[in-house]
C-alpha atoms as a PDB file:
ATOM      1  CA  UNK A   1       0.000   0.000   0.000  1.00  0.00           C
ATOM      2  CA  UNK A   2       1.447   3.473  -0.947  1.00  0.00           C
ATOM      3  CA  UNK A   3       1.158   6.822   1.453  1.00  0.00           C
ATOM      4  CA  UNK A   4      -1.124   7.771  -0.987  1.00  0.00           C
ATOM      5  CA  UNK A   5      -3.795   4.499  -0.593  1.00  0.00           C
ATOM      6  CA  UNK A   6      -3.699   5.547   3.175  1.00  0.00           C
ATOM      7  CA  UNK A   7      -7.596   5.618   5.091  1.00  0.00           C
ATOM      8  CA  UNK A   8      -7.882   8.923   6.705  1.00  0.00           C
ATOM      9  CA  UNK A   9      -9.291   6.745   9.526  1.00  0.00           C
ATOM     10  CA  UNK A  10      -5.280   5.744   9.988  1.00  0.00           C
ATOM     11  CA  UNK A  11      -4.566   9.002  11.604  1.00  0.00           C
ATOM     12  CA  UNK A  12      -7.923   8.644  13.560  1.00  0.00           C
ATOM     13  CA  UNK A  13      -6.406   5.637  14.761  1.00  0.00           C
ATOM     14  CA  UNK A  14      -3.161   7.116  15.986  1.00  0.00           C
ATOM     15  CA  UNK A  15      -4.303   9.990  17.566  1.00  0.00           C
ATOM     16  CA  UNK A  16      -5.780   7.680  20.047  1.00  0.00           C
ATOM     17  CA  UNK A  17      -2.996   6.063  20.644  1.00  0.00           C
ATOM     18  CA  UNK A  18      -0.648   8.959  21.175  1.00  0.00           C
ATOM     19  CA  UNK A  19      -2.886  11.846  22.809  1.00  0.00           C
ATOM     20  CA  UNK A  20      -3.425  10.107  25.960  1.00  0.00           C
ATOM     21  CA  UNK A  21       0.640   9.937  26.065  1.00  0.00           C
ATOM     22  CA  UNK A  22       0.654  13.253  25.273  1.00  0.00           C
ATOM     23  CA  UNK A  23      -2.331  14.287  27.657  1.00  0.00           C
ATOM     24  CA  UNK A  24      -0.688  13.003  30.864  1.00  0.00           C
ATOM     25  CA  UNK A  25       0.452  16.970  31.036  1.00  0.00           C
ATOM     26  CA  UNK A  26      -3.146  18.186  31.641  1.00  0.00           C
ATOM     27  CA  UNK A  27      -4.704  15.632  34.209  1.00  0.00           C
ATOM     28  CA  UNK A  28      -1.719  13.626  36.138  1.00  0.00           C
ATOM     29  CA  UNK A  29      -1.301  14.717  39.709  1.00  0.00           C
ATOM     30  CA  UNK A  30       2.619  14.744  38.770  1.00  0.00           C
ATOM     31  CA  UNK A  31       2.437  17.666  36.255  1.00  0.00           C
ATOM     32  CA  UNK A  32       0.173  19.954  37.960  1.00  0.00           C
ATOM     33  CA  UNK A  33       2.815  19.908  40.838  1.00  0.00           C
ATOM     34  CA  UNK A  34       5.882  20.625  38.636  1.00  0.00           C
ATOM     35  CA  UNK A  35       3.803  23.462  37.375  1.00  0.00           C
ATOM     36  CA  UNK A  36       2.864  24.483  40.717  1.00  0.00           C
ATOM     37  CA  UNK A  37       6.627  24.462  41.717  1.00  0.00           C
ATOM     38  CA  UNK A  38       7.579  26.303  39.082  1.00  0.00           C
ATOM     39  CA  UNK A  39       4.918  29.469  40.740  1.00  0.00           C
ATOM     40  CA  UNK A  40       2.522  28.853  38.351  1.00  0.00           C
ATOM     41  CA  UNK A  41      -0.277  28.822  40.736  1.00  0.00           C
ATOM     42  CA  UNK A  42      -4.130  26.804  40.536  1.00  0.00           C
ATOM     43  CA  UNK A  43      -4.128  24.439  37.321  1.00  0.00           C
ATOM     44  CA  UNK A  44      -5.708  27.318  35.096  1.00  0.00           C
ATOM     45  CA  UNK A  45      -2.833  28.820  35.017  1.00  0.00           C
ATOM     46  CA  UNK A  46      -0.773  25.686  34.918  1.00  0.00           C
ATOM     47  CA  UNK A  47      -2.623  24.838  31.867  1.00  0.00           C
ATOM     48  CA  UNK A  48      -2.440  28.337  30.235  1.00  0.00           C
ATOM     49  CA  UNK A  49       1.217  28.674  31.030  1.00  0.00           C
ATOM     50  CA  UNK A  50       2.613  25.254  29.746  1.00  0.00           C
ATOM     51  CA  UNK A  51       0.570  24.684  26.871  1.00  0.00           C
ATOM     52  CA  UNK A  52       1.531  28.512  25.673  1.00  0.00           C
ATOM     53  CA  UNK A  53       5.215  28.651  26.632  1.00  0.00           C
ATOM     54  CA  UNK A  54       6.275  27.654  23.294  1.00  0.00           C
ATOM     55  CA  UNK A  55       4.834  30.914  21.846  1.00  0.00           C
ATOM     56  CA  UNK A  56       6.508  32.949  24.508  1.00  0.00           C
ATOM     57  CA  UNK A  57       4.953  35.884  26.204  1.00  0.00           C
ATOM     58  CA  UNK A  58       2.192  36.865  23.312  1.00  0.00           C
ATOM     59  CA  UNK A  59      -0.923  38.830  24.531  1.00  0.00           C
ATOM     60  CA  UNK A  60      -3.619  36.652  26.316  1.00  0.00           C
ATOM     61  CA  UNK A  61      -5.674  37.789  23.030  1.00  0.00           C
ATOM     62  CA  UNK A  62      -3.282  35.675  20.579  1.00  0.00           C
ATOM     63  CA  UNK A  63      -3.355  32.446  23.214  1.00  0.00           C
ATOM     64  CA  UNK A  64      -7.258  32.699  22.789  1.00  0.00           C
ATOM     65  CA  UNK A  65      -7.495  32.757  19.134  1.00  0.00           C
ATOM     66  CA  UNK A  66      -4.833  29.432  18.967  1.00  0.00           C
ATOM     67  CA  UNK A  67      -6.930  27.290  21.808  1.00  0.00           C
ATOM     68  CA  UNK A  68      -9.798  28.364  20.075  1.00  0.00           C
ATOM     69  CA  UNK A  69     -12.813  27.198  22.319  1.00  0.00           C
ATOM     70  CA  UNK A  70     -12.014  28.741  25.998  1.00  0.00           C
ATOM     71  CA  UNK A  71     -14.232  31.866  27.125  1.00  0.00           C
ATOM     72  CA  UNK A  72     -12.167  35.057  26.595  1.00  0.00           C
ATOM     73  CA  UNK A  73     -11.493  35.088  30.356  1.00  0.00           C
ATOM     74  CA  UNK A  74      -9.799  32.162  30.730  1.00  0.00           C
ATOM     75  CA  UNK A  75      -6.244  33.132  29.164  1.00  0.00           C
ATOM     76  CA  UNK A  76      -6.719  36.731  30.389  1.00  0.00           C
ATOM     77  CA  UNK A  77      -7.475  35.945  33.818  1.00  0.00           C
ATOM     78  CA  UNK A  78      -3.700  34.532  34.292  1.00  0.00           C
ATOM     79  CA  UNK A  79      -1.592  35.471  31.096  1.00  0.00           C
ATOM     80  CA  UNK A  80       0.477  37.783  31.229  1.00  0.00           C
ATOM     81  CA  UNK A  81       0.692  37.350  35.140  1.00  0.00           C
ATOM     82  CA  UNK A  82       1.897  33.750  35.042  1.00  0.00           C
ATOM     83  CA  UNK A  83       4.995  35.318  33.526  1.00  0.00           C
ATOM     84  CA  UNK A  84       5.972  37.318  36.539  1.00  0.00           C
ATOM     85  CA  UNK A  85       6.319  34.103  38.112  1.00  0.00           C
ATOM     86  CA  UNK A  86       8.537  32.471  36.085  1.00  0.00           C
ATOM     87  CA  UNK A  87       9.337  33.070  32.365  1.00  0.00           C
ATOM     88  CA  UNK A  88       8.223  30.622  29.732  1.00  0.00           C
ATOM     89  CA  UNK A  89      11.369  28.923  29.517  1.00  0.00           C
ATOM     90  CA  UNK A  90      11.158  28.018  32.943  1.00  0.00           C
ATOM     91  CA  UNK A  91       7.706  26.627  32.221  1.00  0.00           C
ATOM     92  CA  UNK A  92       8.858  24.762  29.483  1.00  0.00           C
ATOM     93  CA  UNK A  93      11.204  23.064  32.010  1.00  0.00           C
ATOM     94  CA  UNK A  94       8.007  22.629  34.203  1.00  0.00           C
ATOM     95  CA  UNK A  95       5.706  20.607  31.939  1.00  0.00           C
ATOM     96  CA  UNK A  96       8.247  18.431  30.310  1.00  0.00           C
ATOM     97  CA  UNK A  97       9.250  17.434  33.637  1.00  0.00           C
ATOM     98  CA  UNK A  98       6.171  16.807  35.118  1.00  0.00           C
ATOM     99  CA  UNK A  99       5.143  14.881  32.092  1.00  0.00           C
ATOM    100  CA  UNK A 100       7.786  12.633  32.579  1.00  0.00           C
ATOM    101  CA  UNK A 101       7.332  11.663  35.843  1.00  0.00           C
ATOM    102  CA  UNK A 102       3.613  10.998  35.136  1.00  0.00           C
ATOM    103  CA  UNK A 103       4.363   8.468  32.409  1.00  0.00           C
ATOM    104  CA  UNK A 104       7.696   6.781  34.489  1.00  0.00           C
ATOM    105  CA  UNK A 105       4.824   6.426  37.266  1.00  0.00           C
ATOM    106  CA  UNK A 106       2.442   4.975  35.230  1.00  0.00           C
ATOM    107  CA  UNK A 107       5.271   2.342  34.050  1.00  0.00           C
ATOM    108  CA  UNK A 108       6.480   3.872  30.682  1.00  0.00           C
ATOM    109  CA  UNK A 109      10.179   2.672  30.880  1.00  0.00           C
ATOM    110  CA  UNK A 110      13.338   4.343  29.391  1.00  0.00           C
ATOM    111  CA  UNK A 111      14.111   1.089  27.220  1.00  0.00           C
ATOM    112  CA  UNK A 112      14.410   0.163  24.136  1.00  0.00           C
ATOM    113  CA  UNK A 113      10.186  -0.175  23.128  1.00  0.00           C
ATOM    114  CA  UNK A 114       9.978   3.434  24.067  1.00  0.00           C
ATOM    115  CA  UNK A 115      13.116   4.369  22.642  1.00  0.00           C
ATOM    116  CA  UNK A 116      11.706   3.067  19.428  1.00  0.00           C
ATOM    117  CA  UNK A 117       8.263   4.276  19.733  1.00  0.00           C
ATOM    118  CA  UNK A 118       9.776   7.860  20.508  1.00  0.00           C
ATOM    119  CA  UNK A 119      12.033   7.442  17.609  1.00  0.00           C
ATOM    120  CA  UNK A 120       9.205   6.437  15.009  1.00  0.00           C
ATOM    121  CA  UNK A 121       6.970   9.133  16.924  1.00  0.00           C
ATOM    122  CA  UNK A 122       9.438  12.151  16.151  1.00  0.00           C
ATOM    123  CA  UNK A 123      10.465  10.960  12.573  1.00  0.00           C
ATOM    124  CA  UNK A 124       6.808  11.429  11.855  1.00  0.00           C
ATOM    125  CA  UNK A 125       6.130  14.472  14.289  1.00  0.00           C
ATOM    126  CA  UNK A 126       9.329  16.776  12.740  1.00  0.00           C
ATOM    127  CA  UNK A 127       7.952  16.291   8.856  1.00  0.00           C
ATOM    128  CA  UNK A 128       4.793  18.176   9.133  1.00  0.00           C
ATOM    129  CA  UNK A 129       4.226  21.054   6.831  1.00  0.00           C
ATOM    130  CA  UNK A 130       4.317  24.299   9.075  1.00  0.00           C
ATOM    131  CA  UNK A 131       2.159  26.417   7.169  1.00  0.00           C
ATOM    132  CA  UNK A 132      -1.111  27.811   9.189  1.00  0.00           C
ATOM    133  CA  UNK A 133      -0.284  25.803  11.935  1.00  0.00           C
ATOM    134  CA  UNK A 134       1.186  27.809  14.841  1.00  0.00           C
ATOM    135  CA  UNK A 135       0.864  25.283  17.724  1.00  0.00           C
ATOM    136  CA  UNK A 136       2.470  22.874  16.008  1.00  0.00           C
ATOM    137  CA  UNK A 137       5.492  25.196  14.610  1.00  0.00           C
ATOM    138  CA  UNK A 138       6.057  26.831  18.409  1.00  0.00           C
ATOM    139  CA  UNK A 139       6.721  22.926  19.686  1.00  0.00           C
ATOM    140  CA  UNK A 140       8.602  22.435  16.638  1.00  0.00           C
ATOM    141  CA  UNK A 141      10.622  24.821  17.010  1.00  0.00           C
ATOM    142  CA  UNK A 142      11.948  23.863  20.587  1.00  0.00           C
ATOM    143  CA  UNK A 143      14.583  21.404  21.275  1.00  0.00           C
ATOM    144  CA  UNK A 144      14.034  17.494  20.697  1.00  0.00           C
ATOM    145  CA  UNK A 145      15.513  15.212  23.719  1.00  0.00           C
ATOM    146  CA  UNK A 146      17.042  12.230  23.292  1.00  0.00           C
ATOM    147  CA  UNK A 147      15.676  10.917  26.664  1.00  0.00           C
ATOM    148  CA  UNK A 148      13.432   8.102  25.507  1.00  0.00           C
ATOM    149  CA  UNK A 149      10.483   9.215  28.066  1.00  0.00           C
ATOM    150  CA  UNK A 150      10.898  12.561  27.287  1.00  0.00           C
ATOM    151  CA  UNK A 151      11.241  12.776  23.395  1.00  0.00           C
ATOM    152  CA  UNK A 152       7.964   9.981  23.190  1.00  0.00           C
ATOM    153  CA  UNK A 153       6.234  13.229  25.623  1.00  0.00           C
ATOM    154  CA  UNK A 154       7.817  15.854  23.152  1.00  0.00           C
ATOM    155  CA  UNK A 155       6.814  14.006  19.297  1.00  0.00           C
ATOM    156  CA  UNK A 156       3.399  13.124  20.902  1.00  0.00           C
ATOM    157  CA  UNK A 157       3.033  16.959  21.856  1.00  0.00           C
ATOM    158  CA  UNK A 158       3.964  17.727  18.333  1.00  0.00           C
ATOM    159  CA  UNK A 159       1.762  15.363  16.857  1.00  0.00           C
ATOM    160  CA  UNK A 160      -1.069  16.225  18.549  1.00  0.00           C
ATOM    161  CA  UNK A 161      -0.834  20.155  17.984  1.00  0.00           C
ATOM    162  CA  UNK A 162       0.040  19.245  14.438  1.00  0.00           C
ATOM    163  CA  UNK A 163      -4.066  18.162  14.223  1.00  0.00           C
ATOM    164  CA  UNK A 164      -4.917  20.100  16.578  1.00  0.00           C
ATOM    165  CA  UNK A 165      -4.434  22.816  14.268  1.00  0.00           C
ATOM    166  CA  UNK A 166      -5.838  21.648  11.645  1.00  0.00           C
ATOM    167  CA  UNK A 167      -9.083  20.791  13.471  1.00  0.00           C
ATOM    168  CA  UNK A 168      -9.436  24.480  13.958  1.00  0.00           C
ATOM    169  CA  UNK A 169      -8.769  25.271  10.586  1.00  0.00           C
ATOM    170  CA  UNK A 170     -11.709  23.238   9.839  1.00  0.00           C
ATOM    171  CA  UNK A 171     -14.249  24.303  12.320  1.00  0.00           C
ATOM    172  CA  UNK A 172     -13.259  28.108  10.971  1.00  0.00           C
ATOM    173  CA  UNK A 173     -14.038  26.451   7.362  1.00  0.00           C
ATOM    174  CA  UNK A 174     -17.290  25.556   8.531  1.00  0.00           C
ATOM    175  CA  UNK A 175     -18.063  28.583   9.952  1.00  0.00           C
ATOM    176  CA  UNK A 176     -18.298  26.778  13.710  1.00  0.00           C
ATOM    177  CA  UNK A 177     -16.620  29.071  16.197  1.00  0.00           C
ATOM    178  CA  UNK A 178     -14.690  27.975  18.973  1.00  0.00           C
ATOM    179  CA  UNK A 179     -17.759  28.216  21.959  1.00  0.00           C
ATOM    180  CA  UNK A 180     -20.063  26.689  19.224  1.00  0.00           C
ATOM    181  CA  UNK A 181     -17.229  23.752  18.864  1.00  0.00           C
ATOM    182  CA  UNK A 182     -17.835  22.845  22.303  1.00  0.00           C
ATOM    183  CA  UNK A 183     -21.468  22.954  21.991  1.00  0.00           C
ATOM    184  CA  UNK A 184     -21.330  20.896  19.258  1.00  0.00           C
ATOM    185  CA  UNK A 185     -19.121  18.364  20.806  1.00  0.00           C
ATOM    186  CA  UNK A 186     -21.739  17.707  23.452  1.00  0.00           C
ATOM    187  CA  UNK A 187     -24.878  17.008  21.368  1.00  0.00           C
ATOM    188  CA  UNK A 188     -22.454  14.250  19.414  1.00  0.00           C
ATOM    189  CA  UNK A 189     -22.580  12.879  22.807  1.00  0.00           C
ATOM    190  CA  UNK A 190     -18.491  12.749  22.779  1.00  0.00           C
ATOM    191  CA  UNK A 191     -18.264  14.791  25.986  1.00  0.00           C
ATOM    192  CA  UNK A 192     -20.353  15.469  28.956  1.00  0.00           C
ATOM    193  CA  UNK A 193     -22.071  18.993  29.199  1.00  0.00           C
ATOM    194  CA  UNK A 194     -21.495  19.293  32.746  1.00  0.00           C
ATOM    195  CA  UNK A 195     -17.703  18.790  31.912  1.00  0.00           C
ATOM    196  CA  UNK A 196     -17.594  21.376  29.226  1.00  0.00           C
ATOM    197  CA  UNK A 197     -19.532  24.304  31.156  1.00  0.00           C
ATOM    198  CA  UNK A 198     -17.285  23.316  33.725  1.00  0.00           C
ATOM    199  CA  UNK A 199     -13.835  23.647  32.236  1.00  0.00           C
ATOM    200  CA  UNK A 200     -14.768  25.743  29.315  1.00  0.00           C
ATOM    201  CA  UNK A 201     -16.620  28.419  31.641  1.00  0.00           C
ATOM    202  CA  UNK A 202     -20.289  28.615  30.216  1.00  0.00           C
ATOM    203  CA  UNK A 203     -23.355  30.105  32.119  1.00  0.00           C
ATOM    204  CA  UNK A 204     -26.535  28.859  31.469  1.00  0.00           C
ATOM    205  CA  UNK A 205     -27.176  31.983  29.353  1.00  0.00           C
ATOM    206  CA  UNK A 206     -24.172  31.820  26.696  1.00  0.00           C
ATOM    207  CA  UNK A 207     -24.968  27.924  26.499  1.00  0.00           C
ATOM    208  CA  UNK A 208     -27.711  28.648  25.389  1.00  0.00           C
ATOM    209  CA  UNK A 209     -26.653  31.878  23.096  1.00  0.00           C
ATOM    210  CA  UNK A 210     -24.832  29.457  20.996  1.00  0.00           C
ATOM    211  CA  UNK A 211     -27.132  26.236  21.140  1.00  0.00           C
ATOM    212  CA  UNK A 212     -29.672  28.859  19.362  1.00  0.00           C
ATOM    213  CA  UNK A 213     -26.974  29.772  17.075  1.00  0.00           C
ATOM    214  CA  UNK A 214     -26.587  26.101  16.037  1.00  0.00           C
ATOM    215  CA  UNK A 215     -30.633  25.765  16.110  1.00  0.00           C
ATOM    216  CA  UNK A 216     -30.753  28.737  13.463  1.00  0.00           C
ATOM    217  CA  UNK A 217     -28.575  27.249  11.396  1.00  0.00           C
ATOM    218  CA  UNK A 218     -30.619  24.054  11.653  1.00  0.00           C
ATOM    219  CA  UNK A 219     -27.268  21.784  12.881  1.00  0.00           C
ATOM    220  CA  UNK A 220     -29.539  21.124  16.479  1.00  0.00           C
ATOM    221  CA  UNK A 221     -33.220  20.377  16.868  1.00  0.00           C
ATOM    222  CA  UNK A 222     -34.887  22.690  19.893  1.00  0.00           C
ATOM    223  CA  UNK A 223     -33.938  19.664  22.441  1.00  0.00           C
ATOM    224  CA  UNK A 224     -30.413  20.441  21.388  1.00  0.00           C
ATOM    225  CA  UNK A 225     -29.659  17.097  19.959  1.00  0.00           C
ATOM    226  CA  UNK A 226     -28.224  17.059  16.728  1.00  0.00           C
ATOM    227  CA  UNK A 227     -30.047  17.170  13.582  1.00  0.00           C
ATOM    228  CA  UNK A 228     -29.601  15.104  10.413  1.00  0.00           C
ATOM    229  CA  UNK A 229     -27.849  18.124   9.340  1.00  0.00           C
ATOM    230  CA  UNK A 230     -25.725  18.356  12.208  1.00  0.00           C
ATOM    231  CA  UNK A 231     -24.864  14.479  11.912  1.00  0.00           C
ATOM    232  CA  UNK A 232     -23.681  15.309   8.488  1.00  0.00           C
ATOM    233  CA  UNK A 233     -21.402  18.283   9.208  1.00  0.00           C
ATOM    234  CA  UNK A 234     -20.386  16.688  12.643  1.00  0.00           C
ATOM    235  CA  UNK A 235     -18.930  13.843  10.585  1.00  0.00           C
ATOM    236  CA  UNK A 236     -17.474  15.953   7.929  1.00  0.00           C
ATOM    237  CA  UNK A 237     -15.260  18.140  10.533  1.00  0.00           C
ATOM    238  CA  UNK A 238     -13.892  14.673  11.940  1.00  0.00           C
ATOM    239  CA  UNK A 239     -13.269  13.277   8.438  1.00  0.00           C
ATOM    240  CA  UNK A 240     -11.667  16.293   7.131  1.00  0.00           C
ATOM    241  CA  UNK A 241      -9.873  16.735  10.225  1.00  0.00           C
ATOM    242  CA  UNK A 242      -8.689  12.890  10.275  1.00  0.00           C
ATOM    243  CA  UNK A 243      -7.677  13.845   6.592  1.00  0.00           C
ATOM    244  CA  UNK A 244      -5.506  16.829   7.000  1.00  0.00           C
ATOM    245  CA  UNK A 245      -3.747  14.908  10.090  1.00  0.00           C
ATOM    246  CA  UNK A 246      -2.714  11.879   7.757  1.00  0.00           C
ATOM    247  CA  UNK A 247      -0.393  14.220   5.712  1.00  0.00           C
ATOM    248  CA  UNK A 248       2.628  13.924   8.966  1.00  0.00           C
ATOM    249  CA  UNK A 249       2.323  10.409   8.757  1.00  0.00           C
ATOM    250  CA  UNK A 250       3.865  10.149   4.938  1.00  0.00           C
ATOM    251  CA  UNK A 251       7.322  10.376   7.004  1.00  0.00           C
ATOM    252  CA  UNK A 252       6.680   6.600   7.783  1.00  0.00           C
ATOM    253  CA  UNK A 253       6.488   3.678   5.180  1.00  0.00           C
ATOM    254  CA  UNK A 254       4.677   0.769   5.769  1.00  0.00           C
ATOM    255  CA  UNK A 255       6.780  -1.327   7.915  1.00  0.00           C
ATOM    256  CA  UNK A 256       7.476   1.355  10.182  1.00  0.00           C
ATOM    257  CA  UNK A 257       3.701   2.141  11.253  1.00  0.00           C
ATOM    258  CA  UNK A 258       3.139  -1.487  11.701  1.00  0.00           C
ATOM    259  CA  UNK A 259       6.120  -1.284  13.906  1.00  0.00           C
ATOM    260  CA  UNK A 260       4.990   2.068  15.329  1.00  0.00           C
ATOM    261  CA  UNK A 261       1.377   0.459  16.209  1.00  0.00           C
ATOM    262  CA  UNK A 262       2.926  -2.541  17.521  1.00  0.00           C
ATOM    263  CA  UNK A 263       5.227  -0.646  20.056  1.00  0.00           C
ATOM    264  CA  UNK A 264       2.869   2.497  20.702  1.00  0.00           C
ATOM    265  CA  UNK A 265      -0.111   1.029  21.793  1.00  0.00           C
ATOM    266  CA  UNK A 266       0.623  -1.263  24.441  1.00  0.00           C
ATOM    267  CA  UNK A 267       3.015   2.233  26.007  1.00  0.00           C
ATOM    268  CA  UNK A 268      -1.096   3.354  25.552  1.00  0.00           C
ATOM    269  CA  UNK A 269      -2.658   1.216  27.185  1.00  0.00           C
ATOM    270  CA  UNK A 270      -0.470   1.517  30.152  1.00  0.00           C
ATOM    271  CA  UNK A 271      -1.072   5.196  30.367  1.00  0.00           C
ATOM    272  CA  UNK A 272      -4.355   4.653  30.598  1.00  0.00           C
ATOM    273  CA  UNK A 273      -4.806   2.057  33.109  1.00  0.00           C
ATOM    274  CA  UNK A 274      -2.872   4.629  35.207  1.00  0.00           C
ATOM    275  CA  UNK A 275      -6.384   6.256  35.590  1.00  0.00           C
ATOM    276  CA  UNK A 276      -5.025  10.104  35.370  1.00  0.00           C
ATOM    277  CA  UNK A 277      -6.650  10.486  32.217  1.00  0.00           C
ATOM    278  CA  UNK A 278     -10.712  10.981  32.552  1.00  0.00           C
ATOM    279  CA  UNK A 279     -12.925   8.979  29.883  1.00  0.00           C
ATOM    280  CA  UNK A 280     -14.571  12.407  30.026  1.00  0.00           C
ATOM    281  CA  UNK A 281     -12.353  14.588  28.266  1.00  0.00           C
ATOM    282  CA  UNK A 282     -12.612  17.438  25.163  1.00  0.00           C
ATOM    283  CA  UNK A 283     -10.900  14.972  23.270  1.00  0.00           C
ATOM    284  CA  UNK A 284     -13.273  13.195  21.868  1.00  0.00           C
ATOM    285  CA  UNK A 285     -11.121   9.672  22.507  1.00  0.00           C
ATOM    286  CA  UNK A 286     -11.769   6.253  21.546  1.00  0.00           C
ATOM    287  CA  UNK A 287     -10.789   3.317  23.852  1.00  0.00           C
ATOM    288  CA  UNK A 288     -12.169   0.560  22.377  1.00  0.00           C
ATOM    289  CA  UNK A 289      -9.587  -0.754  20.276  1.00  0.00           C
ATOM    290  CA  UNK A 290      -6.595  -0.235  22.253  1.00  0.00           C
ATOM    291  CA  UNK A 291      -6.008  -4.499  22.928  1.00  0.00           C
ATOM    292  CA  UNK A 292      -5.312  -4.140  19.194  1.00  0.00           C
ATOM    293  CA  UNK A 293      -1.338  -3.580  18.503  1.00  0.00           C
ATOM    294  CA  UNK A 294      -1.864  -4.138  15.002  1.00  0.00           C
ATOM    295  CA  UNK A 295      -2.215  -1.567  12.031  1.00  0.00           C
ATOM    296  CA  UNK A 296      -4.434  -2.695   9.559  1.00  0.00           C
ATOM    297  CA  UNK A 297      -2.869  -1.122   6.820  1.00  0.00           C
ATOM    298  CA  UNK A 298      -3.722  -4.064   3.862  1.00  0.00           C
END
């Protein structure tokens, strides 16, 4: 099978295998304390400061428009402050750190299936075409260890900004803003809505500002469950997104993503029984297949 035979569904596939590796950084006990020793105080700004520090110190305004789907607030209410602090290198220290220990805890190993997996990870995660993708280009741009833990933390943080851009570049193609995104996400029934008012800062009042705006445009029946419509275009911003995310993955030929699925996703499933990562997250991630080591490319 040629790169250019490849399923979309094969980047599908590896996103859930390397974003809970990468997600470790939001929800492990481990990295909200080498954040919090760093003097980057409560986990909002924890999350604002680490995920951002690759940008340096831009205006809260710019860290809004990349995240895409947090209230205006939520970056204002700690950026720039988190900076006085410590600077962003220092919390660039902070989260790869802390990200470490969370996957050494949760029995990711220096040796030489991690070593490989990080290797295979990065080879893809460095070949990604950097125009309109910011998130990914900042990370990029930073040093790669050599660490096994630590470069497997650093390619999946690539990887996942990598699509992470180009899922926004979607949702702005289909005219769905950020706070509509999350909306969205709920009535798909991919994420709780108690979660998302929660950590995305919604009253009762904006929720329902934007549910009407989704109503209107006849995505969401007056229940707020998605219409056929909204079935439609909910499935066409995950295909296309799944699409534009299988580009990186060219880097690899066959026999290395069989070897990459074969090494990856038991490293996975470890994370995971760890239990830092919630089963209700933004993410959208899929669980079900993750006894499966194998890639199914023929």
């Amino acid at each position: 099978m040629s790169t250019m035979e490849r399923s979309a569904v094969l980047a599908r596939r590896l996103y859930d295998r390397f974003e809970p590796i990468h997600a470790v950084t939001y929800f492990a006990p481990d990295a909200r304390a080498a954040m919090e020793a760093a003097g980057y105080h409560g986990t909002g700004m924890g999350y604002f400061a680490g995920r951002s520090a690759p940008l340096g110190p831009v205006p809260p305004e710019v860290v809004t428009a990349l995240f895409y789907n947090f209230a205006d607030s939520q970056a204002a209410r700690v950026l720039p402050d988190a900076w006085r602090y410590a600077p962003p290198a220092v919390a660039l220290r902070a989260r790869a750190a802390g990200a470490v220990a969370a996957l050494h805890r949760c029995g990711v190993a220096g040796d030489d299936v991690t070593r490989t997996a990080a290797e295979l990870l990065t080879k893809a995660a460095i070949a990604g075409e950097l125009g309109g993708r910011p998130l990914y280009a900042a990370n990029r741009a930073l040093p790669c260890p050599t660490e096994p833990v630590a470069m497997l933390w650093h390619a999946t943080t690539l990887l996942r900004e990598h699509r992470g851009d180009g899922h926004i570049a979607v949702l702005a193609a289909h005219g769905i803003t950020g706070r509509e995104s999350n909306v969205l996400q709920v009535a798909s029934g991919r994420v709780s809505r108690e979660f998302i008012m929660r950590s995305r800062v919604y009253d009762a009042v904006q929720w329902k500002q934007h549910q009407d705006n989704l109503i209107r445009r006849g995505l969401l029946d007056d229940t707020g469950s998605l219409t056929p419509t909204g079935h439609q275009l909910k499935t066409r911003i995950e295909d296309d997104t799944d699409t534009l995310a299988l580009s990186i993955w060219a880097a690899l030929d066959d026999a290395e993503l069989q070897r990459l699925f074969a090494v990856l996703t038991p490293l996975t499933r470890q994370v995971v029984a760890g239990g830092d990562i919630p089963v209700d997250t933004p993410m959208g991630l899929a669980r079900h297949e993750l006894d499966d080591d194998a890639a199914h490319l023929f």
